[in-house]
C-alpha atoms as a PDB file:
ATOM      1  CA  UNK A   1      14.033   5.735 -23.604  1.00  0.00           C
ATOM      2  CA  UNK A   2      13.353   2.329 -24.686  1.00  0.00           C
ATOM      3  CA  UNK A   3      17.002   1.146 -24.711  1.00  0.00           C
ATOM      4  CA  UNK A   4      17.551   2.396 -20.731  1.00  0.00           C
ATOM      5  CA  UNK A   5      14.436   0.650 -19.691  1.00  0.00           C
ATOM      6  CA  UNK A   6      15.986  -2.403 -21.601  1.00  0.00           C
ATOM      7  CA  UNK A   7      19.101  -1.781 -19.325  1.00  0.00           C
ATOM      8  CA  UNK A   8      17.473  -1.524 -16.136  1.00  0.00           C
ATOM      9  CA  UNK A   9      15.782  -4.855 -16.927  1.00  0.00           C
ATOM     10  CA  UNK A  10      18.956  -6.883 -17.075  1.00  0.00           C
ATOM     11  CA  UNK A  11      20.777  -4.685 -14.418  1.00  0.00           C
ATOM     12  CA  UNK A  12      17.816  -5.884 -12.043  1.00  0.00           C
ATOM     13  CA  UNK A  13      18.865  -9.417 -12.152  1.00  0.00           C
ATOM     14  CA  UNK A  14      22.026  -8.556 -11.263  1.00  0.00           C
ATOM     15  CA  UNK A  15      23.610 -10.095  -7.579  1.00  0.00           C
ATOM     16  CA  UNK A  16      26.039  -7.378  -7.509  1.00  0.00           C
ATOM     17  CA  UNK A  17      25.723  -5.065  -9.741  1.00  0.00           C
ATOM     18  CA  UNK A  18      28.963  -4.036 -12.020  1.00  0.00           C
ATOM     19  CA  UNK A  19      30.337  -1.219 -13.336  1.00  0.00           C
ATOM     20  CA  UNK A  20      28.104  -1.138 -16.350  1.00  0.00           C
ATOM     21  CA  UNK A  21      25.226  -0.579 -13.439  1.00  0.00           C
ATOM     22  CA  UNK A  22      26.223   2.595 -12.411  1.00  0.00           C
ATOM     23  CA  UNK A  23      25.674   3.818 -16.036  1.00  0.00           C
ATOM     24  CA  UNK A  24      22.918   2.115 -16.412  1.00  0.00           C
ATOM     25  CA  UNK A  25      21.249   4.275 -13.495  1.00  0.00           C
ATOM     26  CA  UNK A  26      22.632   7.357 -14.436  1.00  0.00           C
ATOM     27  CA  UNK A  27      21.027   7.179 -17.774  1.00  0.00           C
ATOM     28  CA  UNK A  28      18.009   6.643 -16.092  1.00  0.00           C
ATOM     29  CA  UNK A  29      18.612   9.417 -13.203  1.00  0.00           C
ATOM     30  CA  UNK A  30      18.832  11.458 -16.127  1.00  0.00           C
ATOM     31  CA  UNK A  31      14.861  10.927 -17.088  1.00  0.00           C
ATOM     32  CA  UNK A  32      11.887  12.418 -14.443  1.00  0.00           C
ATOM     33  CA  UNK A  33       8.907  10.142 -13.267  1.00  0.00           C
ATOM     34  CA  UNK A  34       6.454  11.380 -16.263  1.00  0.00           C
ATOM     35  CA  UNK A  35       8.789  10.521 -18.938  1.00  0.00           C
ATOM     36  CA  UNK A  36       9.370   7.071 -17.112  1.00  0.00           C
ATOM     37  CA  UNK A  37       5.685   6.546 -17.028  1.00  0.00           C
ATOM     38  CA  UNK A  38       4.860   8.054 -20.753  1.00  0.00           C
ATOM     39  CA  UNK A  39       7.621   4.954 -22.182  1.00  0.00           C
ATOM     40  CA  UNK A  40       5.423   2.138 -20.144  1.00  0.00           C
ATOM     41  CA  UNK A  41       3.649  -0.833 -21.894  1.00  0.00           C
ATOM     42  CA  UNK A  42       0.413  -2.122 -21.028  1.00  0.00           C
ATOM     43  CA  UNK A  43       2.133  -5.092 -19.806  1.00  0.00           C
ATOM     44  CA  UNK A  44       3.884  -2.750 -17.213  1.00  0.00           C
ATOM     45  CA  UNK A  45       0.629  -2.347 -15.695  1.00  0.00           C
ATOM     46  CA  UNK A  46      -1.543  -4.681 -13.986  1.00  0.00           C
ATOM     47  CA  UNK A  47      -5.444  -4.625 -12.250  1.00  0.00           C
ATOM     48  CA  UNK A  48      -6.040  -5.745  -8.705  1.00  0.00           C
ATOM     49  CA  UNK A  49      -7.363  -9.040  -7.828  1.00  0.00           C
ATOM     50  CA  UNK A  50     -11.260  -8.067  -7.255  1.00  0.00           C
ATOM     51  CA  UNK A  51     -11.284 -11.067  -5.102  1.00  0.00           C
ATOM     52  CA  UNK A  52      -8.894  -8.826  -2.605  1.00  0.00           C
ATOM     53  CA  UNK A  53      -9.882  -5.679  -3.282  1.00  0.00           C
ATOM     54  CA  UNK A  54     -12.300  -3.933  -1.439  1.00  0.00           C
ATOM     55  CA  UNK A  55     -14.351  -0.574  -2.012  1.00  0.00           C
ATOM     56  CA  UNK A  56     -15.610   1.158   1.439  1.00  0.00           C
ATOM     57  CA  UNK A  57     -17.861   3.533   0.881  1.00  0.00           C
ATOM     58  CA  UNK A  58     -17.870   7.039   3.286  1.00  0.00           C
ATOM     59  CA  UNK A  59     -20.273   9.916   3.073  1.00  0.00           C
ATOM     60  CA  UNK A  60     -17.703  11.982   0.936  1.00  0.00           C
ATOM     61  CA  UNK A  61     -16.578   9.032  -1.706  1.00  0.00           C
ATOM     62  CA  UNK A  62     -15.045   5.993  -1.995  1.00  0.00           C
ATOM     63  CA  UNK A  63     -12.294   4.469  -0.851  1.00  0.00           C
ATOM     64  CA  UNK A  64     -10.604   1.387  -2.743  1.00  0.00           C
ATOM     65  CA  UNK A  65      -8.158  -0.770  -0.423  1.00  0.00           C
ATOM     66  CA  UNK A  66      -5.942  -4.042  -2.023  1.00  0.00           C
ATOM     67  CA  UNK A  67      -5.706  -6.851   0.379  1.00  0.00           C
ATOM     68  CA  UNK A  68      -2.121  -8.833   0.640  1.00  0.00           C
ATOM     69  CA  UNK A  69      -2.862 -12.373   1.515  1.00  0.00           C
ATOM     70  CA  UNK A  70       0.868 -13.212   0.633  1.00  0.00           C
ATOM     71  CA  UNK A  71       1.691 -11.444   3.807  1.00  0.00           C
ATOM     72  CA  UNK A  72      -1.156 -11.781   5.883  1.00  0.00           C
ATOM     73  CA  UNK A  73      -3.361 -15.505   4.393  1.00  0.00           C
ATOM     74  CA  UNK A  74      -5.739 -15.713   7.613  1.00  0.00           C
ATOM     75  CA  UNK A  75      -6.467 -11.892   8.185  1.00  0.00           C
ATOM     76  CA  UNK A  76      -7.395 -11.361   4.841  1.00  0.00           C
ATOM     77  CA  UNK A  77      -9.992 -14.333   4.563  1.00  0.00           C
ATOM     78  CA  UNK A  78     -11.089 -12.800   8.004  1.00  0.00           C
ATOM     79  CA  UNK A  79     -11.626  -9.357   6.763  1.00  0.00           C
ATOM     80  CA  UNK A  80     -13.528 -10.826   3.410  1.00  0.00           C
ATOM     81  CA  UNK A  81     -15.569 -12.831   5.926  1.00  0.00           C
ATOM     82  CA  UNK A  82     -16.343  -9.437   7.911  1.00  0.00           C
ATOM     83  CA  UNK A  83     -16.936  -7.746   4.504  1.00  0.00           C
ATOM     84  CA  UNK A  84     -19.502 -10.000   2.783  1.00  0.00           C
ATOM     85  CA  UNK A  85     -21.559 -10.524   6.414  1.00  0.00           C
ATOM     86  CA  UNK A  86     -21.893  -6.670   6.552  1.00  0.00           C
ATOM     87  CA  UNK A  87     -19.700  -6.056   9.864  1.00  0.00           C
ATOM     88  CA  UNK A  88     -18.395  -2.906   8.848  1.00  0.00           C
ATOM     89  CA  UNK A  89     -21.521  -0.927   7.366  1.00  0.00           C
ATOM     90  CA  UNK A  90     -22.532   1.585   9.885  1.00  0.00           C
ATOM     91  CA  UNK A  91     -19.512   1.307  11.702  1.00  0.00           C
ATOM     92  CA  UNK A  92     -17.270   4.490  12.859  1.00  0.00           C
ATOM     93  CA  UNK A  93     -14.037   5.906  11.779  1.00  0.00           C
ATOM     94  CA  UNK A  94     -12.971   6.589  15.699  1.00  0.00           C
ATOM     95  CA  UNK A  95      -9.757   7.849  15.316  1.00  0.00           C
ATOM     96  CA  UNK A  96      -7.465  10.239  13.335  1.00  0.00           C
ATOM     97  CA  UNK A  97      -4.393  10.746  15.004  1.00  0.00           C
ATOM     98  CA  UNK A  98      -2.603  13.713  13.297  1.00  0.00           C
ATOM     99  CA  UNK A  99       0.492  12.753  11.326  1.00  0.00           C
ATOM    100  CA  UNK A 100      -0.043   9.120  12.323  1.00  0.00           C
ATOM    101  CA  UNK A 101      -3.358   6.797  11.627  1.00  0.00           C
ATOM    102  CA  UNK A 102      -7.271   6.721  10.855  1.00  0.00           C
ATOM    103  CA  UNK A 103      -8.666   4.278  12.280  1.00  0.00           C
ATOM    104  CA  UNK A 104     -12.522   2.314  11.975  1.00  0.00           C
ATOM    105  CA  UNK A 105     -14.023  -0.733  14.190  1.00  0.00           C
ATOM    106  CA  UNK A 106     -16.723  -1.272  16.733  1.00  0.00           C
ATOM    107  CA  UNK A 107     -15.869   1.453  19.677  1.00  0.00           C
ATOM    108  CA  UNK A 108     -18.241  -1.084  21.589  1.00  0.00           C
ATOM    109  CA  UNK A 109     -16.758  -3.860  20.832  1.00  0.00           C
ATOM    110  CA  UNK A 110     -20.846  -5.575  20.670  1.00  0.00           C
ATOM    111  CA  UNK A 111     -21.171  -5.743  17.059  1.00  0.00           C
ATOM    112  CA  UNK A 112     -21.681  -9.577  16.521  1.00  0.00           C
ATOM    113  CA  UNK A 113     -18.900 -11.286  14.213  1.00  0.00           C
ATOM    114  CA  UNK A 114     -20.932 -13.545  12.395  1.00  0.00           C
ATOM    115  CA  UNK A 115     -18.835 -16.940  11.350  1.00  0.00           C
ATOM    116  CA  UNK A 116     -15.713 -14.228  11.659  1.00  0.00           C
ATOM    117  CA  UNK A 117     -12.525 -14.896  14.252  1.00  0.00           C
ATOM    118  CA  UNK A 118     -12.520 -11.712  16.827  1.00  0.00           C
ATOM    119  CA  UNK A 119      -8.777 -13.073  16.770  1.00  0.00           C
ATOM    120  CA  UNK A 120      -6.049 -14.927  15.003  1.00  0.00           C
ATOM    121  CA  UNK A 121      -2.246 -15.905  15.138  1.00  0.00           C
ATOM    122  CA  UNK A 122      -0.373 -12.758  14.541  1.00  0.00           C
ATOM    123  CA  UNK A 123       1.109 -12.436  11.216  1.00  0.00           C
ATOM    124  CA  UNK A 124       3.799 -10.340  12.035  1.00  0.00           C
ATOM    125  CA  UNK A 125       6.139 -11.793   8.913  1.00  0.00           C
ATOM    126  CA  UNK A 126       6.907 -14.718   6.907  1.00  0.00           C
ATOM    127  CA  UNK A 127       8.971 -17.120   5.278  1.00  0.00           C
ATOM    128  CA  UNK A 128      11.045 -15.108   2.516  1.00  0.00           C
ATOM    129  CA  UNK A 129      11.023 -18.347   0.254  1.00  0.00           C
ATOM    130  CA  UNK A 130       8.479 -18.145  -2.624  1.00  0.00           C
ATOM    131  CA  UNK A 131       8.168 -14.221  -2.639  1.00  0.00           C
ATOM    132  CA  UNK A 132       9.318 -12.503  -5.566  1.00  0.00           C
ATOM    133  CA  UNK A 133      11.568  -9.451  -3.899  1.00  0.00           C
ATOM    134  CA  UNK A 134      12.541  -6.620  -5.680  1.00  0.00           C
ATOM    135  CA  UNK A 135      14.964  -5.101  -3.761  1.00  0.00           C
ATOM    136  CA  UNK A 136      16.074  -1.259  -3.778  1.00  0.00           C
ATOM    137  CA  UNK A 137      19.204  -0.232  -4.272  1.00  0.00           C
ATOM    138  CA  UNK A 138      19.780   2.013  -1.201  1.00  0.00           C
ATOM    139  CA  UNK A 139      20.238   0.829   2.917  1.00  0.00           C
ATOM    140  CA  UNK A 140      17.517   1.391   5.081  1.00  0.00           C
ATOM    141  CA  UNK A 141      17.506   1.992   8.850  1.00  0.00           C
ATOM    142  CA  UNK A 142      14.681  -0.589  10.130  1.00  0.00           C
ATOM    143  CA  UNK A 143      15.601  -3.601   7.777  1.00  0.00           C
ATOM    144  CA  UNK A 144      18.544  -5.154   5.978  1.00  0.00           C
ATOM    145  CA  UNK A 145      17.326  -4.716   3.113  1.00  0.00           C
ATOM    146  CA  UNK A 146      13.603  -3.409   1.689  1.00  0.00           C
ATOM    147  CA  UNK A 147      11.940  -3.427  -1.815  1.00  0.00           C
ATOM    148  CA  UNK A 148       8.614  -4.303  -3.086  1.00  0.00           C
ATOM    149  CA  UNK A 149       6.570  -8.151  -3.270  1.00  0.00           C
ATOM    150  CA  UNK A 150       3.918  -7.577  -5.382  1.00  0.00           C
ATOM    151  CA  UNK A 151       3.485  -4.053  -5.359  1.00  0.00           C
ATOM    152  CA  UNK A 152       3.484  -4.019  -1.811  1.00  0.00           C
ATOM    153  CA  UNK A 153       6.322  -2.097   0.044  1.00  0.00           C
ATOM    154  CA  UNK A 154       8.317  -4.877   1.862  1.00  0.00           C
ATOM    155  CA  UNK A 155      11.166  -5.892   4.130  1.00  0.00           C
ATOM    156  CA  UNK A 156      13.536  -8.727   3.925  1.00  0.00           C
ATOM    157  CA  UNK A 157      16.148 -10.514   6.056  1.00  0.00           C
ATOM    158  CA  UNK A 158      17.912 -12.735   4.344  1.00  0.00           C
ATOM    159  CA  UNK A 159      19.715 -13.689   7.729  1.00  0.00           C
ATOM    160  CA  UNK A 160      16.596 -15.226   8.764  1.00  0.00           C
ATOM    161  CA  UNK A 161      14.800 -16.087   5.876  1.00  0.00           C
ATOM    162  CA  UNK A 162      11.925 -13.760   6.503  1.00  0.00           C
ATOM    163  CA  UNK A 163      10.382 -11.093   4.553  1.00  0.00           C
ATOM    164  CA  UNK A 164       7.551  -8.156   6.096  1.00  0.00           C
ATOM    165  CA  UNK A 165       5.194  -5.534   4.800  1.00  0.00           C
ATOM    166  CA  UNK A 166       6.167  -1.976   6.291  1.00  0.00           C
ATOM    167  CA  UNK A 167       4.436   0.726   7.499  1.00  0.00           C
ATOM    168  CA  UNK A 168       4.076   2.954   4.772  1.00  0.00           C
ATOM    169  CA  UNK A 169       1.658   6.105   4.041  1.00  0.00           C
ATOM    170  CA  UNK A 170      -1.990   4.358   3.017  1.00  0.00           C
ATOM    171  CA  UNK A 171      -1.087   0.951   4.158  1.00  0.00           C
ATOM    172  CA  UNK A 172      -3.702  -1.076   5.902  1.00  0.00           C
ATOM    173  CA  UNK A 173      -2.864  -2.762   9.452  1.00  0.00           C
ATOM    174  CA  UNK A 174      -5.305  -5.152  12.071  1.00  0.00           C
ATOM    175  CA  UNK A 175      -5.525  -2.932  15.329  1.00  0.00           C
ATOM    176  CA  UNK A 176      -4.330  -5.398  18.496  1.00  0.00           C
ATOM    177  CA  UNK A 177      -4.171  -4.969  22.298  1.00  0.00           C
ATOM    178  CA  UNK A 178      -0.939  -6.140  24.338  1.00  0.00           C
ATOM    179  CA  UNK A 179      -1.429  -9.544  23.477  1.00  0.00           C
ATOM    180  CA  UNK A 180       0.033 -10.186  19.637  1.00  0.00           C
ATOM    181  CA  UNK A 181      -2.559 -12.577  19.249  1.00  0.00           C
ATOM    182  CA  UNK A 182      -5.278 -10.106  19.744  1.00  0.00           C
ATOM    183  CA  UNK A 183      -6.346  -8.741  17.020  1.00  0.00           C
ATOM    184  CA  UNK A 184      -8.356 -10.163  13.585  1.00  0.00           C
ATOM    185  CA  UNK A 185      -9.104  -7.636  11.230  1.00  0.00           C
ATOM    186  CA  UNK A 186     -12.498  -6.611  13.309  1.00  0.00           C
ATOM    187  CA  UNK A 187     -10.226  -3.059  13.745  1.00  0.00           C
ATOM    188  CA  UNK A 188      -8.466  -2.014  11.013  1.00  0.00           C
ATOM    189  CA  UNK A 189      -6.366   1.011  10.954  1.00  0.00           C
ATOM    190  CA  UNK A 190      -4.685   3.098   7.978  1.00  0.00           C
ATOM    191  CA  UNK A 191      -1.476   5.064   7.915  1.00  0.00           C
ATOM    192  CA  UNK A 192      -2.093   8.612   7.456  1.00  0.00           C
ATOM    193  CA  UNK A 193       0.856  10.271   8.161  1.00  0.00           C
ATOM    194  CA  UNK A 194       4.820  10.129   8.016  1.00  0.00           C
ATOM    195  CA  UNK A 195       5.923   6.163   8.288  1.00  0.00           C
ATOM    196  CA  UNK A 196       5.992   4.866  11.670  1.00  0.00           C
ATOM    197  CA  UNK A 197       8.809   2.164  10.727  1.00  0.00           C
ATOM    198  CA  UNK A 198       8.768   1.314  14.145  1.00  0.00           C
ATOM    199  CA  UNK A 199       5.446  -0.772  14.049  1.00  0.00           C
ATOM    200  CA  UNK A 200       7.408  -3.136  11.351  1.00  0.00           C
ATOM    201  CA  UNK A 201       6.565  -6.987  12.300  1.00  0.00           C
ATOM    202  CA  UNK A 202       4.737  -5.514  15.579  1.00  0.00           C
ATOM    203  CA  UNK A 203       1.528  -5.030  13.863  1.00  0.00           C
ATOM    204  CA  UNK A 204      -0.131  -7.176  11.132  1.00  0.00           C
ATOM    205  CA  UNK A 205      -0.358  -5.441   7.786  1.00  0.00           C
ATOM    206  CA  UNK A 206      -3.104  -6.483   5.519  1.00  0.00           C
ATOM    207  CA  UNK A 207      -3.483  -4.929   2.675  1.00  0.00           C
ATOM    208  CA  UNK A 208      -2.849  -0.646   1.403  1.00  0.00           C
ATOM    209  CA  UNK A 209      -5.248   1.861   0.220  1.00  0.00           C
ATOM    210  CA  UNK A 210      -4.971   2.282  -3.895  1.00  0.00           C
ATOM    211  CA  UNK A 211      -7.546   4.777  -4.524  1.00  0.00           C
ATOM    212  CA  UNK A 212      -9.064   7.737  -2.480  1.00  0.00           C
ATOM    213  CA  UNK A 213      -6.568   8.435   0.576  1.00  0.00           C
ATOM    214  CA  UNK A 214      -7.518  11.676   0.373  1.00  0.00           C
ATOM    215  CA  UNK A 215     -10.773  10.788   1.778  1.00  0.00           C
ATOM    216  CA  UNK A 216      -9.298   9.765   4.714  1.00  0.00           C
ATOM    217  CA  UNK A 217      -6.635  11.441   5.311  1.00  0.00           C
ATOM    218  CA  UNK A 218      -8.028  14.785   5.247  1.00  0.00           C
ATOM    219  CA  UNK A 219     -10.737  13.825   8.228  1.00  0.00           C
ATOM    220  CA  UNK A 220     -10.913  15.878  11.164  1.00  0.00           C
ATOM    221  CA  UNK A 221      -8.511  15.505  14.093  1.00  0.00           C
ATOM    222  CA  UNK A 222      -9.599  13.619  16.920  1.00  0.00           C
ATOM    223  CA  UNK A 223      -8.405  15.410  19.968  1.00  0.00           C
ATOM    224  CA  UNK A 224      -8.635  12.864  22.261  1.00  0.00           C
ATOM    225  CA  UNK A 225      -6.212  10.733  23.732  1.00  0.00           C
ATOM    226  CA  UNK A 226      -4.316   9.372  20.656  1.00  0.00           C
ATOM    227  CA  UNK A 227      -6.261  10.998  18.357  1.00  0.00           C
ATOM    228  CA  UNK A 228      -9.463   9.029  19.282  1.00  0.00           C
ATOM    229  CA  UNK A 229     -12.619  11.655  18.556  1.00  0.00           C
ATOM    230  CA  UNK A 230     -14.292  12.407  22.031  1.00  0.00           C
ATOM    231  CA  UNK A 231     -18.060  12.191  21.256  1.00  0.00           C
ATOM    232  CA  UNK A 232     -19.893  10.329  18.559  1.00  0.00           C
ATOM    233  CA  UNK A 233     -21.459  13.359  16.858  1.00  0.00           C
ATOM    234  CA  UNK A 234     -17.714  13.540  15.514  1.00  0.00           C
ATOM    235  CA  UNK A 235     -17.321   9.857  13.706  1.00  0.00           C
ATOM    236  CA  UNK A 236     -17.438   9.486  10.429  1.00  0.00           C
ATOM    237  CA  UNK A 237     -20.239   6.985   9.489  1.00  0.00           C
ATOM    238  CA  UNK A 238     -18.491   3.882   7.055  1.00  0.00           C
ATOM    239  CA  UNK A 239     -21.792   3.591   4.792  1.00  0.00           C
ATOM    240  CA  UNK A 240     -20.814   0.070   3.432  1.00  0.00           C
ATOM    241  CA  UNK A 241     -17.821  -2.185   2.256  1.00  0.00           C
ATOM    242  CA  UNK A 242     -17.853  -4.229  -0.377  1.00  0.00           C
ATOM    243  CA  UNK A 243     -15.779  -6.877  -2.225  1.00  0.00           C
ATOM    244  CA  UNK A 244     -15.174  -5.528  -5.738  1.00  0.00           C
ATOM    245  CA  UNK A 245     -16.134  -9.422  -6.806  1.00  0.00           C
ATOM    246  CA  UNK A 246     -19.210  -8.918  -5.526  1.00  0.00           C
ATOM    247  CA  UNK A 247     -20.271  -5.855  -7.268  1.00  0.00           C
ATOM    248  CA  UNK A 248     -21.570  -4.983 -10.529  1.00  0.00           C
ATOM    249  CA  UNK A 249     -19.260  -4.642 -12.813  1.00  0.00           C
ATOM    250  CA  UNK A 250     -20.714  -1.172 -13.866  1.00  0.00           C
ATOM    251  CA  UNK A 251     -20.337   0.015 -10.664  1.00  0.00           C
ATOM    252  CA  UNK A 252     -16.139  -1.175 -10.718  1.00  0.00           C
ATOM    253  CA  UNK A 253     -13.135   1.366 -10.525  1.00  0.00           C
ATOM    254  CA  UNK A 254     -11.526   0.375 -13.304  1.00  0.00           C
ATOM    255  CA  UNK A 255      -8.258   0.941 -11.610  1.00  0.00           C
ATOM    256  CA  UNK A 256      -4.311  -0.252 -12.960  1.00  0.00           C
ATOM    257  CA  UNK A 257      -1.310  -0.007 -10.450  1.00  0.00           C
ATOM    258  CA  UNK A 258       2.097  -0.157 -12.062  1.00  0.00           C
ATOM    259  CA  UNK A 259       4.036  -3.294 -11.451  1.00  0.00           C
ATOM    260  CA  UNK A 260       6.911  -3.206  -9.499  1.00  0.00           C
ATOM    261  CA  UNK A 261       8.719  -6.441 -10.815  1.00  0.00           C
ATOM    262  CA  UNK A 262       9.351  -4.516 -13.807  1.00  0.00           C
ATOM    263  CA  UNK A 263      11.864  -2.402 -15.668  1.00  0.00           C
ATOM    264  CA  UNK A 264       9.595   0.696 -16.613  1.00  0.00           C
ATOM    265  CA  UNK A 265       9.820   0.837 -12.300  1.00  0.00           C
ATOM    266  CA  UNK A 266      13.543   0.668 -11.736  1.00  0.00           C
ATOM    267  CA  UNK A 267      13.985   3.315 -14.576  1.00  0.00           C
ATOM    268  CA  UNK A 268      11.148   5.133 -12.231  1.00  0.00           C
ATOM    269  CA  UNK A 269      13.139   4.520  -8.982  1.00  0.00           C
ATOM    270  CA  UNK A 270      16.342   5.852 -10.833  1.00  0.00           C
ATOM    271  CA  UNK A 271      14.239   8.786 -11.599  1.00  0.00           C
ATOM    272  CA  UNK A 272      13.030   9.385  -8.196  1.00  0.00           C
ATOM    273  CA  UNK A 273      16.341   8.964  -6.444  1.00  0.00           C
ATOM    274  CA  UNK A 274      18.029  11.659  -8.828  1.00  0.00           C
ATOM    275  CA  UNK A 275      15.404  14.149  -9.561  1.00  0.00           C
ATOM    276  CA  UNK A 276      15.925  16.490 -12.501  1.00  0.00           C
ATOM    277  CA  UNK A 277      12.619  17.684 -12.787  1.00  0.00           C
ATOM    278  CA  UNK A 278      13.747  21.916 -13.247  1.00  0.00           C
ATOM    279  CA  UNK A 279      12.435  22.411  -9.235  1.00  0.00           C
ATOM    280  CA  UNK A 280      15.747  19.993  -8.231  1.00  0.00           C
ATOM    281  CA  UNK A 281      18.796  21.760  -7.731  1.00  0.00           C
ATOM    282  CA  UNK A 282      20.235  18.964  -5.946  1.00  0.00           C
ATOM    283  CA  UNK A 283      19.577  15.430  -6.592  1.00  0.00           C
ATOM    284  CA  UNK A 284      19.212  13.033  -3.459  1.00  0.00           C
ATOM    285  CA  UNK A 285      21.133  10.011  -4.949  1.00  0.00           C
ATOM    286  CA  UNK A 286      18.635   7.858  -3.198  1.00  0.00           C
ATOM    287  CA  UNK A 287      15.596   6.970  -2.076  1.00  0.00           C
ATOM    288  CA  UNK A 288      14.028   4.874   1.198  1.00  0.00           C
ATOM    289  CA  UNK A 289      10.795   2.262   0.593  1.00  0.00           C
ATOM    290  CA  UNK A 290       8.131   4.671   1.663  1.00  0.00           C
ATOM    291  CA  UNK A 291       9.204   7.119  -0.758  1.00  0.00           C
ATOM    292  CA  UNK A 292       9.194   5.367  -4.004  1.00  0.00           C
ATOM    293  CA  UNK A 293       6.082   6.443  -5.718  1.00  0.00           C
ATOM    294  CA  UNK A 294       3.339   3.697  -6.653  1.00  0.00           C
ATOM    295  CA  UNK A 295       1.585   4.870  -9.577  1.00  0.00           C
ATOM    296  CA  UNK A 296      -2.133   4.558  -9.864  1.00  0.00           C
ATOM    297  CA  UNK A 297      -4.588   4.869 -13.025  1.00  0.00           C
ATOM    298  CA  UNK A 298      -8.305   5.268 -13.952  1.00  0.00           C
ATOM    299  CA  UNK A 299      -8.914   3.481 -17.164  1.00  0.00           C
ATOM    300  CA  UNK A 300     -11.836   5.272 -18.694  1.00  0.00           C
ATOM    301  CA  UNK A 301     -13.368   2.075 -20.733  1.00  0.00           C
ATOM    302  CA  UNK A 302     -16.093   3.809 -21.849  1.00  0.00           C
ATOM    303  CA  UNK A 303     -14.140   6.701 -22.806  1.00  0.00           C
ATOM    304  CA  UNK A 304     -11.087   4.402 -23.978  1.00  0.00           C
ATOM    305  CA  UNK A 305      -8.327   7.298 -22.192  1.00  0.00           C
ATOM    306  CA  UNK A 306      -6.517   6.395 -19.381  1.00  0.00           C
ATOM    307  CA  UNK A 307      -6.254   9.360 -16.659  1.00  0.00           C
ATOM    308  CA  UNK A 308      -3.188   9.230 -14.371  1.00  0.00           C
ATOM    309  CA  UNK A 309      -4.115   9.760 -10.539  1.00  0.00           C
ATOM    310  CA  UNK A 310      -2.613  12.807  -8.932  1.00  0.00           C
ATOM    311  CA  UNK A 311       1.002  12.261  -7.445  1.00  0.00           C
ATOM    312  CA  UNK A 312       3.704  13.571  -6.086  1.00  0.00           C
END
């Protein structure tokens, strides 16, 4: 196992990959997901900034959510700013659209900002230069290319020179109106359903949710116009935020996400795209961005065990 992990790590550097490539990924296709993961180092692994991580806190658990201030620098700092003055506790979830988004803000729109922006510059994309982008192997239909910057599932045109999060299951975006420059991070919204690709560089995307989508993606319906809940008997209360820099370290998730920039994950997209797990009759042969898997742990400190989360 060790020697096709080695593989996949020079492979990855790889312009155009040769012949040797192709074996190189069938060894791997030849592997499933948990053997992948059971071979990984600690150095495969990495914890979230606690400076961009934040833990919001609903009547049936927590929910942890990892900011991305390569993609998004002034929303980010705007949605910290929102966080530490308290904007969000007591506020509504107002909307789950089935198949689609949940969604959480001021259905008022009178909650005072504090020192926050109600709305900033769009930041739709960015300059590609000083990203680290690992690319997949297969084509995708929205994007030349797409891949993963730090974890985060990502776009890139090298045309252009510009590089985008994408709309993803659990990923975190700044609600707008018409205007692009609408919107702040006062309304935040997270994908709860099958990837709507077409909000790509239409929408600002801030950040993902890394622990406890369950939690919100198992709300009720809102039957309302666009899944917006019709009376507020049928809202679920936000009880707080928080900035996991901010809190207690005895009351932190000790949470580890496995890196993407490494070889333990392109063994683990090989594995994906040819599954051989004894369910698989017939392997796919590839795999689009919002279906590579993004492993998540608990480390148990106290316990010193590490429990894998539940995935697919």
């Amino acid at each position: 196992m060790v020697s096709i992990v080695a593989a996949c790590a020079s492979a990855a550097v790889s312009p155009d990959p040769p012949h040797t490539l192709v074996k190189t990924r069938a060894a791997a296709s030849r592997l499933t997901m948990d053997q992948v993961l059971a071979a990984s180092k600690p150095e495969d692994w990495r914890a979230p900034d606690p400076e961009n991580t934040l833990y919001l806190d609903v009547p049936a658990g927590l929910v942890v959510i990892e900011l991305a201030p390569q993609f998004a620098p002034r929303h980010t700092a705007n949605i910290r700013t929102l966080v530490r003055e308290h904007y969000f506790d007591g506020l509504p979830i107002v909307r789950a659209q089935d198949n689609y988004v949940v969604q959480w803000g001021d259905p008022e729109g009178k909650k005072p900002l504090g020192t926050a922006a109600r709305t900033l510059a769009p930041e739709f994309d960015r300059e590609l230069a000083g990203l680290a982008f690992h690319a997949l192997p297969d084509p995708d239909t929205y994007a030349p290319e797409t891949g993963f910057v730090d974890g985060f599932p990502a776009a890139r045109d090298r045309s252009s020179g510009k590089a985008w999060p994408v709309h993803c299951y659990a990923m975190l975006g700044a609600g707008r109106d018409v205007a692009a420059d609408s919107g702040g991070g006062a309304e935040l919204y997270v994908v709860s359903g099958h990837a709507p690709r077409h909000l790509d560089r239409n929408v600002t995307l801030a950040g993902r949710v890394i622990f406890g989508m369950d939690l919100l993606s198992a709300l009720p319906r809102g039957h309302g116009p666009m899944g917006f809940y019709e009376s507020p008997e049928q809202r679920t209360i936000i009880t707080r935020v928080r900035i996991a820099a901010d809190v207690p370290a005895a009351e932190h998730v000790e949470l580890e996400l496995l890196r993407t920039d490494t070889a333990t994950f392109d063994a683990l997209v090989e594995a994906r795209r040819n599954r051989r797990d004894d369910w698989f009759k017939l392997p796919a042969g590839r795999i689009e961005v919002c279906n590579v898997p993004l492993p998540v742990r608990v480390r148990q400190v106290e316990l010193g065990r590490i429990d894998a989360l539940p995935r697919q």
